[in-house]
Each structure stands twice: as structure tokens, then as C-alpha cells.
Protein backbone atom coordinates (compact mmCIF):
# COMPACT_ATOMS: atom_id res chain seq x y z
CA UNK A 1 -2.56 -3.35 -12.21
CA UNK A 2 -2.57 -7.43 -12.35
CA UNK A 3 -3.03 -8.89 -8.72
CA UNK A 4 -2.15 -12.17 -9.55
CA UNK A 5 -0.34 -14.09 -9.71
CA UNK A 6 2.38 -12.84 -6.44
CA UNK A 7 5.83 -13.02 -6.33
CA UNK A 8 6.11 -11.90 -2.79
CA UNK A 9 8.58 -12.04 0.35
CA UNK A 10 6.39 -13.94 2.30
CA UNK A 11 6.64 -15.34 5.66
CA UNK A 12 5.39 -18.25 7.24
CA UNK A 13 6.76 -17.02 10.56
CA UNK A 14 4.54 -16.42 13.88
CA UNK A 15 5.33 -14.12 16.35
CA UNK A 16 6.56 -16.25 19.32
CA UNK A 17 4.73 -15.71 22.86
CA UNK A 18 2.09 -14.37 24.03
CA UNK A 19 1.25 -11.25 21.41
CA UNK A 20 -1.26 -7.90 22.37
CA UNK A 21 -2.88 -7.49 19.04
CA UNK A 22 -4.14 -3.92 17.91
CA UNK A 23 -7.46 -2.90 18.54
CA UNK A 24 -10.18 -0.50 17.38
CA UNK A 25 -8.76 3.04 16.13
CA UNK A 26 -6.78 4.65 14.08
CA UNK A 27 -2.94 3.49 14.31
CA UNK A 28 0.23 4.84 13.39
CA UNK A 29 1.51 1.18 11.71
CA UNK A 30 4.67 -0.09 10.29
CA UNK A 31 4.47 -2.87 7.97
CA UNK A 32 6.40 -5.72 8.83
CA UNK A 33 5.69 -8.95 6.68
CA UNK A 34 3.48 -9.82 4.30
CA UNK A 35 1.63 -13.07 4.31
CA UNK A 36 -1.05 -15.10 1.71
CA UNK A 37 -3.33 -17.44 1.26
CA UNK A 38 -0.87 -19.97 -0.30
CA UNK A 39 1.43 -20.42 2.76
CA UNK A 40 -1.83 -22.73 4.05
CA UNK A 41 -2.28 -26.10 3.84
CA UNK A 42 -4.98 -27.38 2.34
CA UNK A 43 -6.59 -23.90 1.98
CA UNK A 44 -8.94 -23.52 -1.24
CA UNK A 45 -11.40 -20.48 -0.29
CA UNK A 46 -10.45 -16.58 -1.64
CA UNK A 47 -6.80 -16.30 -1.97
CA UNK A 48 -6.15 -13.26 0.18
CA UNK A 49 -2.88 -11.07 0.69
CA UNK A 50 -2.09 -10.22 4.20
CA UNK A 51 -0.27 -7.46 5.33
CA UNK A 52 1.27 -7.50 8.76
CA UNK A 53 1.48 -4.59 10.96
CA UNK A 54 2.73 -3.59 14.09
CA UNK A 55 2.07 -0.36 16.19
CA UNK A 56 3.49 0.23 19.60
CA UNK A 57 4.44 -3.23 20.12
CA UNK A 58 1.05 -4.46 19.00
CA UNK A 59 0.02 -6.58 16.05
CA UNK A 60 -2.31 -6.01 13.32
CA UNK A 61 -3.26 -7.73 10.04
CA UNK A 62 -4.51 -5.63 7.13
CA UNK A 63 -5.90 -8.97 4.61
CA UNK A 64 -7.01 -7.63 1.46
CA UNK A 65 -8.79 -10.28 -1.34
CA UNK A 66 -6.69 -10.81 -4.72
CA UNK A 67 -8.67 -10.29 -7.63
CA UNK A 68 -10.06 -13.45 -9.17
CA UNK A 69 -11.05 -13.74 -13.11
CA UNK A 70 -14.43 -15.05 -12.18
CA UNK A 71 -15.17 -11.59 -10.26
CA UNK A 72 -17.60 -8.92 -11.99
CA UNK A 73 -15.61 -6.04 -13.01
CA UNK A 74 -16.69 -3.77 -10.39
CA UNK A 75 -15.27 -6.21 -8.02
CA UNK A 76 -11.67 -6.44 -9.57
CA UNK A 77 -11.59 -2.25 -9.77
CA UNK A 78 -12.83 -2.00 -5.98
CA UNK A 79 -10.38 -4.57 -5.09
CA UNK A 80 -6.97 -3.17 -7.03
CA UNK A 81 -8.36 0.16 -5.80
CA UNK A 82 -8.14 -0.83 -2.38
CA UNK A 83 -4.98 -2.42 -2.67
CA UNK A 84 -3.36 0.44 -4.63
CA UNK A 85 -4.52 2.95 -2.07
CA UNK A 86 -2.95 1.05 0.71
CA UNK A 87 0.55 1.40 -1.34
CA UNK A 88 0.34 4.86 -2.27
CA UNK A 89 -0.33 5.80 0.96
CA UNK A 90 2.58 3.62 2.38
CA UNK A 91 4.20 5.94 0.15
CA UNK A 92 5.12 3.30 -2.79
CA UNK A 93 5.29 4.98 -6.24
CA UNK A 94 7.12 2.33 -8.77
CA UNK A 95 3.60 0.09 -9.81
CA UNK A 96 5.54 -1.10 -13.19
CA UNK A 97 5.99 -4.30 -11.48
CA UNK A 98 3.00 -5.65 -9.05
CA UNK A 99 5.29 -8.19 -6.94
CA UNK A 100 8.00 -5.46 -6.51
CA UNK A 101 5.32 -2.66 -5.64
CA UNK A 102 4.01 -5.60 -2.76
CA UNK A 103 7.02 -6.05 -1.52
CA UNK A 104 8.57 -2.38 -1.29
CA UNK A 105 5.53 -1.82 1.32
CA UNK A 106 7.79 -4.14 4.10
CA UNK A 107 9.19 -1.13 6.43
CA UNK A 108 7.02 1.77 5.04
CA UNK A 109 5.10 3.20 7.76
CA UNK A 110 0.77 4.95 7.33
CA UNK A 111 -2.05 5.60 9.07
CA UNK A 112 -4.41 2.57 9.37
CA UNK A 113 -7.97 2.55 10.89
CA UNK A 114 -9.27 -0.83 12.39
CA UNK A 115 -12.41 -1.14 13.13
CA UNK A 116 -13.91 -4.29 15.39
CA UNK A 117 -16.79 -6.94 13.95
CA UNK A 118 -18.92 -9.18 16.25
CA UNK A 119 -19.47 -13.07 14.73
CA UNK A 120 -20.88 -15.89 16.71
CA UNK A 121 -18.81 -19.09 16.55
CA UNK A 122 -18.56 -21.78 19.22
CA UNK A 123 -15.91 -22.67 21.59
CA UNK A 124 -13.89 -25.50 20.35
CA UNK A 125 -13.55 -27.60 23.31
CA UNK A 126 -17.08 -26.82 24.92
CA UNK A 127 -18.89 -26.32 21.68
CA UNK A 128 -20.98 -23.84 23.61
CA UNK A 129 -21.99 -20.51 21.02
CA UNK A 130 -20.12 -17.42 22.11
CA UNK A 131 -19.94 -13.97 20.41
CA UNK A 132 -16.39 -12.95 19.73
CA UNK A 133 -14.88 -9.68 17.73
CA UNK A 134 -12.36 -9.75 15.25
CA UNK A 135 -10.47 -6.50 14.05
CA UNK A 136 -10.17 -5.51 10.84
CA UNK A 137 -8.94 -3.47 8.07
CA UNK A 138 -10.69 -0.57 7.18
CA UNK A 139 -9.04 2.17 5.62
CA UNK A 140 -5.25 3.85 5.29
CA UNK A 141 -4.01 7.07 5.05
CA UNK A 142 -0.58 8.51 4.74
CA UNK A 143 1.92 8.65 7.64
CA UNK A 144 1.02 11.63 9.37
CA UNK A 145 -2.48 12.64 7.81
CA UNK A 146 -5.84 12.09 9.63
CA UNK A 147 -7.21 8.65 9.87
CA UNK A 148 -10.85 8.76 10.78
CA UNK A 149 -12.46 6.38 13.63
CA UNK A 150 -14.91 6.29 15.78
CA UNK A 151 -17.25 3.98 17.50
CA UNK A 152 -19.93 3.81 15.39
CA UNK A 153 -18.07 2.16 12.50
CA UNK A 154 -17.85 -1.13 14.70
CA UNK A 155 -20.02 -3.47 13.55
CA UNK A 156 -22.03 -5.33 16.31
CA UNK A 157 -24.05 -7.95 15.52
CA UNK A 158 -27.31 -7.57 13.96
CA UNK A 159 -30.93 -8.64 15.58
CA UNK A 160 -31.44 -11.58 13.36
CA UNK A 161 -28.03 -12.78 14.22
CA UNK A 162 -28.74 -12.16 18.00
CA UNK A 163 -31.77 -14.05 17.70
CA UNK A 164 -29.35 -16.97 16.07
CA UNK A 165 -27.25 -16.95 19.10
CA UNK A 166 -30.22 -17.42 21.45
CA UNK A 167 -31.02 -20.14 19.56
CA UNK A 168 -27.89 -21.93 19.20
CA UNK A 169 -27.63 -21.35 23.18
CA UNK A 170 -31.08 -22.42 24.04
CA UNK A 171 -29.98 -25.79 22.18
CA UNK A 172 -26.73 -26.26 23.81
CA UNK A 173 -28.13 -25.39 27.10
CA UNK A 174 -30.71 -27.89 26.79
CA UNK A 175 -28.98 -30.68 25.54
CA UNK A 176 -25.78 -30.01 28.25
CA UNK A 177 -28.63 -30.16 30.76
CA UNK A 178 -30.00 -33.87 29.73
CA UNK A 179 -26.13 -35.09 29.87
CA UNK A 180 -26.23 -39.01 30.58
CA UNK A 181 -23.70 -41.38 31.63
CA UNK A 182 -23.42 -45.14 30.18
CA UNK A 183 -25.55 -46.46 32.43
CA UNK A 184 -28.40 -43.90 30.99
CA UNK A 185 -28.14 -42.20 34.69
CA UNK A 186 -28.38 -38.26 34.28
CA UNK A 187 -26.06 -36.21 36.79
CA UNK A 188 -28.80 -33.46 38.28
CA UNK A 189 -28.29 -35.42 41.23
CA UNK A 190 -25.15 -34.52 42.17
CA UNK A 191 -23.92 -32.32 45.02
CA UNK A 192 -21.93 -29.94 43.16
């Protein structure tokens, strides 16, 4: 199965408003659009294939990496593996065509399982570190079947990580604490 290039139905679209995105579980999902890596500006990591999915009103994105000549071998099979599974079990059959086999997935309905991954990254107006989660893609199954989940598949950050964070906050605490003005007066002084 080639990967690349894609000759997809893509959309550039965002959901308008506020949107509930899935979380952690196992999901009856419909797939709605599919998105890539080429619809961004600018934008020269991994190209990436994104499936969008919706379940009970709630969003989800299943991104899957294209395969790249410079990967190993074992890379490209894992990768077409994964993406192959996903469309079999969306319950696509025709692969004779890669684009066509991509695009017959918008409106088939499977079982997804999302699991939840803990990064630190820093707030982009306060710069201060914070640990957020991100949801991801973990596995499919067919519409109907068992989709295993539980907890323990979330991935929560790891000690040496932790001990990143601490430092990252122990040097934004410090240097938000020593804040001067122009006039190289500090504010500790003030009533509030």
C-alpha cells in the first residue's frame, strides 16, 4: 500500500464555537473529515494524516504519520499497518487505489480507543510551565466489537519529566518574584 503521495477530500474547515472534545475511553466514532499536514502554512515537520471524528456530539482526532522514504522498513510496515487497520475496521475493503480507500472512510462509523498523555508546555501569555493532557489515538476496532480501555494505558508523566517541571517552575517563580519596574524599583512593596 503507497501512503504517499494523498489525493484526499480534505478540509480546512474548523468547527465553529465552543467544541467538547472526546476524552479517554473507548468511543463509538463516526468519521467526519479528514485533514493533513499540507493544509498548514509553513509546516515542514512529519507530514501526518488526520482523521476527524465525532462521538455523541464530541470531537476527536485520530492523526496517523504518512510513511516517509527515509524511514527504516519496520517503520513504513508499522505505519501502513496502522493505517490499514483503521480502514478495515471502518469497514473499507477496495485498497486498489490508496486516495480512494482514504477517502471512502468519511461517514463509516468503528470503535476507537483514546487514551490521554501528560506534556509540560508553558502558558503562552504568562510563560509560566503547566502540565496539560492531550488525547490521542490508540487503537480501532470494528463498529460494534470490543474496544479495550482502561486507566492504566494513560500515560502520565514520567519522574525525570516531573523533576523538569519543578525546575522550569522554580525558575519562573524566581525570576516573576525579582520583577522590576524602569526605575529598577521591585514591587514586593505593594499592598496587594
Amino acid at each position: 500500500m503507497k501512503v504517499l503521495p494523498f489525493d484526499l477530500n480534505t478540509t480546512s474547515t474548523k468547527p465553529s464555537g465552543k467544541q467538547e472534545y472526546i476524552k479517554p475511553g473507548a468511543h463509538q466514532c463516526k468519521v467526519v473529515s479528514i485533514t493533513t499536514s499540507d493544509l498548514i502554512d509553513n509546516y515542514k515537520g512529519s507530514p501526518f494524516i488526520t482523521f476527524n471524528v465525532e462521538s455523541n456530539g464530541k470531537l476527536g482526532r485520530v492523526q496517523m504519520w504518512a510513511v516517509k522514504q527515509t524511514d527504516k522498513p519496520s517503520t513504513q510496515d508499522w505505519k501502513k499497518k496502522q493505517m490499514k487497520d483503521f480502514l478495515v475496521n471502518a469497514g473499507v475493503t477496495d485498497f486498489s487505489d490508496d486516495s480512494k480507500a482514504m477517502n471512502d472512510v468519511i461517514g463509516k462509523e468503528l470503535m476507537i480507543t483514546f487514551i490521554s498523555e501528560e506534556y509540560v508546555t508553558t502558558n503562552k501569555e504568562t510563560g509560566e510551565p503547566v502540565i496539560r493532557e492531550s488525547v490521542k489515538y490508540r487503537w480501532s476496532n470494528k463498529l460494534g466489537a470490543k474496544c479495550a480501555y482502561n486507566s492504566d494505558m494513560n500515560k502520565k508523566l514520567s519522574n525525570e519529566d516531573r523533576g523538569k517541571y519543578q525546575t522550569m517552575m522554580e525558575q519562573y517563580n524566581s525570576v516573576s518574584s525579582s520583577v522590576e519596574n524602569a526605575d529598577g524599583n521591585t514591587f514586593e512593596d505593594l499592598p496587594f
